[in-house]
C-alpha atoms as a PDB file:
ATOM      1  CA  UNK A   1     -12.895 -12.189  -8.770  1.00  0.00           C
ATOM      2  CA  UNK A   2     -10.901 -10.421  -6.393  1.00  0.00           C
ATOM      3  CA  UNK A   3      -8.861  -6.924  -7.257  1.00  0.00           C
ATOM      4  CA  UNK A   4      -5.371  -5.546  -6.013  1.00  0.00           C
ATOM      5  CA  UNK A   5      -3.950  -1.912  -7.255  1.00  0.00           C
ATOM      6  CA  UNK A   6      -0.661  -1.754  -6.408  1.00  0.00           C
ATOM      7  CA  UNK A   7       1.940   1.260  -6.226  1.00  0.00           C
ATOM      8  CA  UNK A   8      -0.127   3.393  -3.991  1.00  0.00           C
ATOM      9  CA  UNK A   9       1.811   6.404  -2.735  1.00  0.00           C
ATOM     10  CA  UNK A  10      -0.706   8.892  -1.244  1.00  0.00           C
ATOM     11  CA  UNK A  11      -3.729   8.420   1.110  1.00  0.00           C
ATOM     12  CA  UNK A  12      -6.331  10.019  -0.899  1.00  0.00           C
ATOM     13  CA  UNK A  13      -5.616   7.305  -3.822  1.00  0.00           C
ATOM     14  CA  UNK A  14      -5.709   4.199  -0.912  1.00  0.00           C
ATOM     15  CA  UNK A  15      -9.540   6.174   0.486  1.00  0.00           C
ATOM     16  CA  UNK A  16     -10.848   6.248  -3.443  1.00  0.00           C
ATOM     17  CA  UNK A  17      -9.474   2.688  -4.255  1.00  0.00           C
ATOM     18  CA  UNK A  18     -11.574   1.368  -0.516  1.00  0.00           C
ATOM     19  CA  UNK A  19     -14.468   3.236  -2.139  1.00  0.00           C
ATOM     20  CA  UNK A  20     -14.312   1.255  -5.119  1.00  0.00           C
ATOM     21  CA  UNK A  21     -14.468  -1.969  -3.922  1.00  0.00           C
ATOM     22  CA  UNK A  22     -10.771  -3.489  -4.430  1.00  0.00           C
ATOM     23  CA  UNK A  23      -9.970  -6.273  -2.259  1.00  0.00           C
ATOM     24  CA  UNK A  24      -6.472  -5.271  -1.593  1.00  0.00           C
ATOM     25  CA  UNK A  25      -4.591  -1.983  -1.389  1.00  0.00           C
ATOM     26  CA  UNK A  26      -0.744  -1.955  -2.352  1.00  0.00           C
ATOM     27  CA  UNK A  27       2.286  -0.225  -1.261  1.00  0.00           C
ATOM     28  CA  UNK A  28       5.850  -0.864  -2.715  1.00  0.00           C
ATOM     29  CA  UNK A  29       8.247  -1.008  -0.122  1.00  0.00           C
ATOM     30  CA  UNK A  30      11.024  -1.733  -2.983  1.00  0.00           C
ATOM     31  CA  UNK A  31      13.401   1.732  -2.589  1.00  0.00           C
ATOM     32  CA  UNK A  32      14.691   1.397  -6.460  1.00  0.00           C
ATOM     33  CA  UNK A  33      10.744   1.430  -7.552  1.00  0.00           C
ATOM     34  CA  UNK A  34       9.536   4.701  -8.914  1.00  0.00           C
ATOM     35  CA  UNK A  35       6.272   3.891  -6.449  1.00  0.00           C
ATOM     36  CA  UNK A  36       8.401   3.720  -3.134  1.00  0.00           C
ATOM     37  CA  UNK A  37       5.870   4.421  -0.731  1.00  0.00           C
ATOM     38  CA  UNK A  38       8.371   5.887   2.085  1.00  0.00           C
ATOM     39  CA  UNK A  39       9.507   8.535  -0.486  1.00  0.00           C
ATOM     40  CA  UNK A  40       6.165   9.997  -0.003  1.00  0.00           C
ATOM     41  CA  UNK A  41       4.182   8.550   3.181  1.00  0.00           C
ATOM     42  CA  UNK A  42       5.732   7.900   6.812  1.00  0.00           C
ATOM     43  CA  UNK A  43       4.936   4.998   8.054  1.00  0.00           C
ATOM     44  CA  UNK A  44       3.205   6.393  10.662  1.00  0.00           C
ATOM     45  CA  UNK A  45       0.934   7.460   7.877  1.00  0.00           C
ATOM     46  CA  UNK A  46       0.896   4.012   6.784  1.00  0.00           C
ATOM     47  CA  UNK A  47      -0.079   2.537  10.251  1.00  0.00           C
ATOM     48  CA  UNK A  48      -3.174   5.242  10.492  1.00  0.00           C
ATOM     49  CA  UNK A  49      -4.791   4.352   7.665  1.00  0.00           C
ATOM     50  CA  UNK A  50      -6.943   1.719   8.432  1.00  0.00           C
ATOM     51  CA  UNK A  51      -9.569   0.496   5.963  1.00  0.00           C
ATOM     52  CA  UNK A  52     -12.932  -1.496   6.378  1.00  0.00           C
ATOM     53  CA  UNK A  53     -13.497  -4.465   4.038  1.00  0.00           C
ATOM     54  CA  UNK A  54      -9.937  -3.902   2.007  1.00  0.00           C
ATOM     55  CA  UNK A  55      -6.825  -5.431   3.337  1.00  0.00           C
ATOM     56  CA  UNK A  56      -3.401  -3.864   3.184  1.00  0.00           C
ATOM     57  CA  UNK A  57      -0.406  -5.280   1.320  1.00  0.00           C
ATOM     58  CA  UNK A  58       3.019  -4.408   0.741  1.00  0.00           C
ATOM     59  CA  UNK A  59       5.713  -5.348  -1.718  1.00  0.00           C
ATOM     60  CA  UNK A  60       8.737  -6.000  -1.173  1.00  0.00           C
ATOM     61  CA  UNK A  61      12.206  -7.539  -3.158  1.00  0.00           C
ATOM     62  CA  UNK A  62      14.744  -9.634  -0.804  1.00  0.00           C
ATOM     63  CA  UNK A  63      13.763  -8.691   2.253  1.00  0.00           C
ATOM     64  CA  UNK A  64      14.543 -10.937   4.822  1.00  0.00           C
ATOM     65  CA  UNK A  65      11.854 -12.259   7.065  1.00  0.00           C
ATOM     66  CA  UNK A  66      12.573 -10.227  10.259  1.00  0.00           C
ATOM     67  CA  UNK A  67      12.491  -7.236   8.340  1.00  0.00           C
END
């Protein structure tokens, strides 16, 4: 079984989820969601973090493809 936690807004949560073991690490990229992860992290902040053995997703509502 594979995990993902979703909603992620501060880099401290995304370094203690990596220690747990989830298989994926999410960040809503949805501006109307209460978890908007550019209301709190840059992506700059976003690009840094890079984790070993947990891949990173985002979320994201009718977005077009180039975006």
């Amino acid at each position: 079984m594979q995990f993902k936690v979703c909603g992620i807004t501060n880099i401290a949560q995304a370094t203690a989820l990596q220690a747990m073991g989830v298989n994926y690490i999410g960040f809503i990229f949805y501006p109307s969601s209460k978890r908007f992860v550019l209301d709190k992290l840059s992506l700059a902040d976003l690009a840094n973090f890079k984790p070993v053995g947990v891949k990173k997703v985002g979320v994201f509502v009718n977005e077009p493809l180039d975006q």
